[in-house]
PDB file of N, CA and C in Angstrom:
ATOM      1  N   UNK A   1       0.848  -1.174   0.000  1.00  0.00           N
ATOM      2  CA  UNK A   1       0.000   0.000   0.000  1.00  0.00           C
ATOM      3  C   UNK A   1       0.894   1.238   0.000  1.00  0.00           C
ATOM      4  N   UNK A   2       0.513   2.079  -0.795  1.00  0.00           N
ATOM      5  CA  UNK A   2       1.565   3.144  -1.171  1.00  0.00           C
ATOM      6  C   UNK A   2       0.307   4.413  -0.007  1.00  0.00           C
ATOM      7  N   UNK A   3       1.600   5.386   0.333  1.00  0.00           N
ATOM      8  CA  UNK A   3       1.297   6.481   0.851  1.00  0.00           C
ATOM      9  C   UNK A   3       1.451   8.037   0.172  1.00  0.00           C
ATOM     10  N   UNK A   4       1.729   7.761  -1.276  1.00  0.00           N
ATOM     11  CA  UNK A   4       1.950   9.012  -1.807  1.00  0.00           C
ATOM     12  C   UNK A   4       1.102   9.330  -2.717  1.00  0.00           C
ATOM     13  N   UNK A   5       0.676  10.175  -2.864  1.00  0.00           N
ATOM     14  CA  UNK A   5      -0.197  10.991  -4.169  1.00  0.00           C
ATOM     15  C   UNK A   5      -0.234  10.544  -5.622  1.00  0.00           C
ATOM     16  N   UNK A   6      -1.178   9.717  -6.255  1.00  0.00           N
ATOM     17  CA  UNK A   6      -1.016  10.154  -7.274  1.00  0.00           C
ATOM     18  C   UNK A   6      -2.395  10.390  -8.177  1.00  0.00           C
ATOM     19  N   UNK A   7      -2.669  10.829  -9.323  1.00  0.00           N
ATOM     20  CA  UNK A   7      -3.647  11.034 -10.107  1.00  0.00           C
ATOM     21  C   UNK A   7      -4.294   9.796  -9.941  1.00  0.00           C
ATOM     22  N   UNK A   8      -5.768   9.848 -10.154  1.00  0.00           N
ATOM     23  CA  UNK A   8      -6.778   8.576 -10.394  1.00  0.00           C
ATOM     24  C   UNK A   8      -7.009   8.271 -11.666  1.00  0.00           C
ATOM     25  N   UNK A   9      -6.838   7.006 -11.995  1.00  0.00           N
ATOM     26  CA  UNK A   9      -6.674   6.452 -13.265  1.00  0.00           C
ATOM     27  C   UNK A   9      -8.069   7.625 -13.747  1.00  0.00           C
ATOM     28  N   UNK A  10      -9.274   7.757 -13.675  1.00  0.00           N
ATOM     29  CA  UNK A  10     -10.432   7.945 -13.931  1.00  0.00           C
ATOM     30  C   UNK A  10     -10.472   9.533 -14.459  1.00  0.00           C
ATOM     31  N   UNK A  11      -9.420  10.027 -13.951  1.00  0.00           N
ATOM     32  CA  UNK A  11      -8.793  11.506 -14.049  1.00  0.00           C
ATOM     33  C   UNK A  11      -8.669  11.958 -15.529  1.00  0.00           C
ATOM     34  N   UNK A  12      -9.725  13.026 -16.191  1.00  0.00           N
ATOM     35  CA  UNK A  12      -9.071  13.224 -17.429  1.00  0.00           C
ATOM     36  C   UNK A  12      -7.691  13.878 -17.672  1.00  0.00           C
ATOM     37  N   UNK A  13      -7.488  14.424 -19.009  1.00  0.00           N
ATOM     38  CA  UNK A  13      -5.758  14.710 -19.072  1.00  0.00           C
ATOM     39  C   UNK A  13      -5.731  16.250 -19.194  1.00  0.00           C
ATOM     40  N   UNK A  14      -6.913  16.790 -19.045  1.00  0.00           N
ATOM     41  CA  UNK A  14      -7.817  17.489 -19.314  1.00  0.00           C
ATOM     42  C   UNK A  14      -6.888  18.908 -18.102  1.00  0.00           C
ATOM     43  N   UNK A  15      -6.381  18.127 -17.311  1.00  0.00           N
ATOM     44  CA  UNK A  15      -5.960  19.064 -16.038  1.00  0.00           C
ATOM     45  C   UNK A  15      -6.871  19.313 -14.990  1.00  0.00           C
ATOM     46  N   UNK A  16      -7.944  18.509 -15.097  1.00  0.00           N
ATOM     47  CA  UNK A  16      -9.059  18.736 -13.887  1.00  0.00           C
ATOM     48  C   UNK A  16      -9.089  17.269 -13.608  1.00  0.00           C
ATOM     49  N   UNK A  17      -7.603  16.894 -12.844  1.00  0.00           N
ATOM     50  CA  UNK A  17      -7.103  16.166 -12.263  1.00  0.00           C
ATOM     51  C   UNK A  17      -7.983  15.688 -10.184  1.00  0.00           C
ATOM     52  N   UNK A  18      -7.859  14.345 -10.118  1.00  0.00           N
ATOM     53  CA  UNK A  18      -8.493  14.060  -8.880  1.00  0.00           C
ATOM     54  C   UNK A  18      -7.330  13.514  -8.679  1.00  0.00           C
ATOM     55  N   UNK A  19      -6.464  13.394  -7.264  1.00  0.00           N
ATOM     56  CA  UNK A  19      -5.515  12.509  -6.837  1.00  0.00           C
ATOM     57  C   UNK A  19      -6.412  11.760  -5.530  1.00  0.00           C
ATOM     58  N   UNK A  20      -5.505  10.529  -5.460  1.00  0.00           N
ATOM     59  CA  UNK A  20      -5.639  10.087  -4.291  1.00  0.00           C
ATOM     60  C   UNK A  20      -4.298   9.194  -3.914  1.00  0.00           C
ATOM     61  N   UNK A  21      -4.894   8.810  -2.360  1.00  0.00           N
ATOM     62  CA  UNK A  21      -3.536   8.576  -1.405  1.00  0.00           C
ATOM     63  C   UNK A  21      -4.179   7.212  -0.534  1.00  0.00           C
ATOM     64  N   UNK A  22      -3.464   6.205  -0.657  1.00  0.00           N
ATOM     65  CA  UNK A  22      -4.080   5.169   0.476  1.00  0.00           C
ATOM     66  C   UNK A  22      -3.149   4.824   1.097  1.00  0.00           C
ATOM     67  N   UNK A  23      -3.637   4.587   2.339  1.00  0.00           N
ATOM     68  CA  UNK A  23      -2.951   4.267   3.762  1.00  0.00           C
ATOM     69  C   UNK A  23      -3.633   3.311   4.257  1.00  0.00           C
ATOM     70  N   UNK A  24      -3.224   2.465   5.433  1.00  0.00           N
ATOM     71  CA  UNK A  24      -3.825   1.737   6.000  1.00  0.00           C
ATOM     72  C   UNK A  24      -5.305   2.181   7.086  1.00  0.00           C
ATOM     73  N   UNK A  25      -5.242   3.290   7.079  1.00  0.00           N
ATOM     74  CA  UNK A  25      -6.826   3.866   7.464  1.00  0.00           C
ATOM     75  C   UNK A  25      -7.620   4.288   6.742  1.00  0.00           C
ATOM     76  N   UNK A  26      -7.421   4.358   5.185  1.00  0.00           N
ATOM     77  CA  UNK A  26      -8.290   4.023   4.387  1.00  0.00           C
ATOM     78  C   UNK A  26      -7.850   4.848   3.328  1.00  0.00           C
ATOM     79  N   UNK A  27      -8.777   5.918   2.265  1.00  0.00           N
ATOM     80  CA  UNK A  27      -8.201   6.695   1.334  1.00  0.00           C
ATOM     81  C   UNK A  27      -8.185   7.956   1.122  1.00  0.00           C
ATOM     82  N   UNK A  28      -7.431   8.990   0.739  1.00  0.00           N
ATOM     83  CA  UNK A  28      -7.801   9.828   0.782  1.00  0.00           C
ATOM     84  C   UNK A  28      -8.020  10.733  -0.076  1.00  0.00           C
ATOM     85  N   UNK A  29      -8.809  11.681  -0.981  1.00  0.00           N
ATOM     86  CA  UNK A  29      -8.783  12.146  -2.283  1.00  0.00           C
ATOM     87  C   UNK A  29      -9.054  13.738  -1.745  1.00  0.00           C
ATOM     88  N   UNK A  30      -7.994  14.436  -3.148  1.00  0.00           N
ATOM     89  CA  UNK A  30      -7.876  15.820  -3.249  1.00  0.00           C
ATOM     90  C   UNK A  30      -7.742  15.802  -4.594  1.00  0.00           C
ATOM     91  N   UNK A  31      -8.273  17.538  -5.010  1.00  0.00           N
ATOM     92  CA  UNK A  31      -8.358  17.862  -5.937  1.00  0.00           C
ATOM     93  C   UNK A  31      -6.575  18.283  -6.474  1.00  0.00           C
ATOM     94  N   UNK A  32      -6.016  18.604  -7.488  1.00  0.00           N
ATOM     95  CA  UNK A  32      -4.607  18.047  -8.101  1.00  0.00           C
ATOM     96  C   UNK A  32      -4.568  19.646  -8.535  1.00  0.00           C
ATOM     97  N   UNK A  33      -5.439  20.853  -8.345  1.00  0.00           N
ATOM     98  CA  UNK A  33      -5.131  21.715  -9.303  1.00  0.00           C
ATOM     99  C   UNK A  33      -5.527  22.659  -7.716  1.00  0.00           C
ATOM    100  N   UNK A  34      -5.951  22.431  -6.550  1.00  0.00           N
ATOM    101  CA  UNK A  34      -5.950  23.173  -5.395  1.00  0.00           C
ATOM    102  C   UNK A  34      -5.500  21.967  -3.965  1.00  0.00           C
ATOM    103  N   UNK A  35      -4.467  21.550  -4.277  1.00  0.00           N
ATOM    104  CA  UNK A  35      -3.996  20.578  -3.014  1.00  0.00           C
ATOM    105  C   UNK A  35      -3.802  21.199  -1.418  1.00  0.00           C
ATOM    106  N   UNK A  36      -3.672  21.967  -1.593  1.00  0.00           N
ATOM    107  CA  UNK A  36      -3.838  22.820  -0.506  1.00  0.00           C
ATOM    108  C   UNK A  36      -5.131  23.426   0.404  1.00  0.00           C
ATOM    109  N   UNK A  37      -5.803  22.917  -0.526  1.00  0.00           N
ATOM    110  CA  UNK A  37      -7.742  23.097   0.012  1.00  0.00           C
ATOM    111  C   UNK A  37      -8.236  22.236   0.968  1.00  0.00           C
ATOM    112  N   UNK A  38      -7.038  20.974   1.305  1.00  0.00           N
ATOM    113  CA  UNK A  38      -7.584  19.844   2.300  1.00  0.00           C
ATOM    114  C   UNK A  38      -7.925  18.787   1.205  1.00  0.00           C
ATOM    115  N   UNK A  39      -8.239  17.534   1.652  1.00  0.00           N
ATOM    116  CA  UNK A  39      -8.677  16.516   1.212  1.00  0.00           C
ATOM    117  C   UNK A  39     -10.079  15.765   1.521  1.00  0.00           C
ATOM    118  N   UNK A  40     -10.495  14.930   1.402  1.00  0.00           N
ATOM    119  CA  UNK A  40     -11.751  14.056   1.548  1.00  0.00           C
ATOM    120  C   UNK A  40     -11.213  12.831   2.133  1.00  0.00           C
ATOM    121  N   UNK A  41     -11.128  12.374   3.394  1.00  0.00           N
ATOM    122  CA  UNK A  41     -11.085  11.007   3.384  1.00  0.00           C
ATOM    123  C   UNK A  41     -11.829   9.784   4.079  1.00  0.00           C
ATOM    124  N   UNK A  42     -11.647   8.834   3.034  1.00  0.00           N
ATOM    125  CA  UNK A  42     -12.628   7.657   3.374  1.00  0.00           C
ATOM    126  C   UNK A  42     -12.027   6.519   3.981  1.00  0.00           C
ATOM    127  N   UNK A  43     -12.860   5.590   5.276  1.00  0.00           N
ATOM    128  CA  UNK A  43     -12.774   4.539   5.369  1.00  0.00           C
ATOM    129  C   UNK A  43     -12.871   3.327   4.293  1.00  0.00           C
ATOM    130  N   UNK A  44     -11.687   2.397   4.682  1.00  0.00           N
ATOM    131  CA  UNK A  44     -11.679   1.545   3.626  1.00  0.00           C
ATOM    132  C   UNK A  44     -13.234   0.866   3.342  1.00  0.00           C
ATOM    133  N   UNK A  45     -14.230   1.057   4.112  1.00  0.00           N
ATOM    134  CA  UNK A  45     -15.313   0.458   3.255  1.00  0.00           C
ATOM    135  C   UNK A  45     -16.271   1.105   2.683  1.00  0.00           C
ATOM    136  N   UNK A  46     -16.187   2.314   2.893  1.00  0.00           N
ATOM    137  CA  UNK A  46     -16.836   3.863   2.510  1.00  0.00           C
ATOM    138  C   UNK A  46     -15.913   3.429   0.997  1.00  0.00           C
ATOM    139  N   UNK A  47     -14.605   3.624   1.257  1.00  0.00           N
ATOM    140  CA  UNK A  47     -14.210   3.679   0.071  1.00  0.00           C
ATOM    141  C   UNK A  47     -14.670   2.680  -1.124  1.00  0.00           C
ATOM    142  N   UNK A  48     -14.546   1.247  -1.001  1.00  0.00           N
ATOM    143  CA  UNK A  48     -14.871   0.269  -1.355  1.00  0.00           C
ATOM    144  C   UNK A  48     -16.684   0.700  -2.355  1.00  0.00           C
ATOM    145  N   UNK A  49     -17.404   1.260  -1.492  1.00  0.00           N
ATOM    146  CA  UNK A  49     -18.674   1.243  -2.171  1.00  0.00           C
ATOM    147  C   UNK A  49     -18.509   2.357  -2.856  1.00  0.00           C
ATOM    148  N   UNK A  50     -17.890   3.606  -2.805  1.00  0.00           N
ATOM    149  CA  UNK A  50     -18.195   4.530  -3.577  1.00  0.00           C
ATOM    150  C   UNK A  50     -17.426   4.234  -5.327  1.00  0.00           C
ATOM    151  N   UNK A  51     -16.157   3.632  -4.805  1.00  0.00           N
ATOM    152  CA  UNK A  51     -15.804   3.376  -6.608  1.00  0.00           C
ATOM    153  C   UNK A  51     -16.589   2.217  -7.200  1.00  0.00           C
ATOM    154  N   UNK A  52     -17.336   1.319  -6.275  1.00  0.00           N
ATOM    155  CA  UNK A  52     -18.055   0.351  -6.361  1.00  0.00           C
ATOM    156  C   UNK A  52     -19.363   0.993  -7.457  1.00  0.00           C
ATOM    157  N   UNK A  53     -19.719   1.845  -6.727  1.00  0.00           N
ATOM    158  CA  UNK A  53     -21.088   3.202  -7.105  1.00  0.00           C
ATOM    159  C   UNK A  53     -20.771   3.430  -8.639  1.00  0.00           C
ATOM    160  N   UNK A  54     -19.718   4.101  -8.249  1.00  0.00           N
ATOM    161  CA  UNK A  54     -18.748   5.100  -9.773  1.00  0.00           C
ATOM    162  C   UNK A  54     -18.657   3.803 -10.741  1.00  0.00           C
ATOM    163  N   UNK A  55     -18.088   2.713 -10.885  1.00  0.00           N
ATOM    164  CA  UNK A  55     -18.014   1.994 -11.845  1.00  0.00           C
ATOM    165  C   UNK A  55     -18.973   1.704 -12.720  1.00  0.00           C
ATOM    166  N   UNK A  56     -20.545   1.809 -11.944  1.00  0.00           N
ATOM    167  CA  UNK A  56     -21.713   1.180 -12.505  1.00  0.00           C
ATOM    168  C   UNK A  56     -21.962   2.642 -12.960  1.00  0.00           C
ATOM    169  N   UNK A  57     -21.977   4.035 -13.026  1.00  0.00           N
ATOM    170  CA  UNK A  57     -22.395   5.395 -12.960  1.00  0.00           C
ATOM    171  C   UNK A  57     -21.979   5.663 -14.359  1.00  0.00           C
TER     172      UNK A  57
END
């Protein structure tokens, strides 16, 4: 499990970039063009259903 930043595959190239970061307390996502605004983060099973959500979306 990596702890560093990077773009989400799902991310266009577009520059309206989403990163995220996983750790063993779960994940965490920020925007790539204001990183400094704070982040969003989810428990690993929060996380689990929401790309779960997004895949079918």
């Amino acid at each position: 499990m990596t702890s560093e930043w990077h773009k989400s595959s799902y991310s266009s190239t577009g520059g309206q970039c989403v990163e995220v970061r996983e750790h063993e307390a779960g994940t965490d996502v920020r925007d790539s063009v204001h990183p400094d605004a704070g982040c969003l983060s989810f428990p690993p099973a929060q996380w689990v259903s929401l790309t779960t959500h997004a895949d079918t979306v």
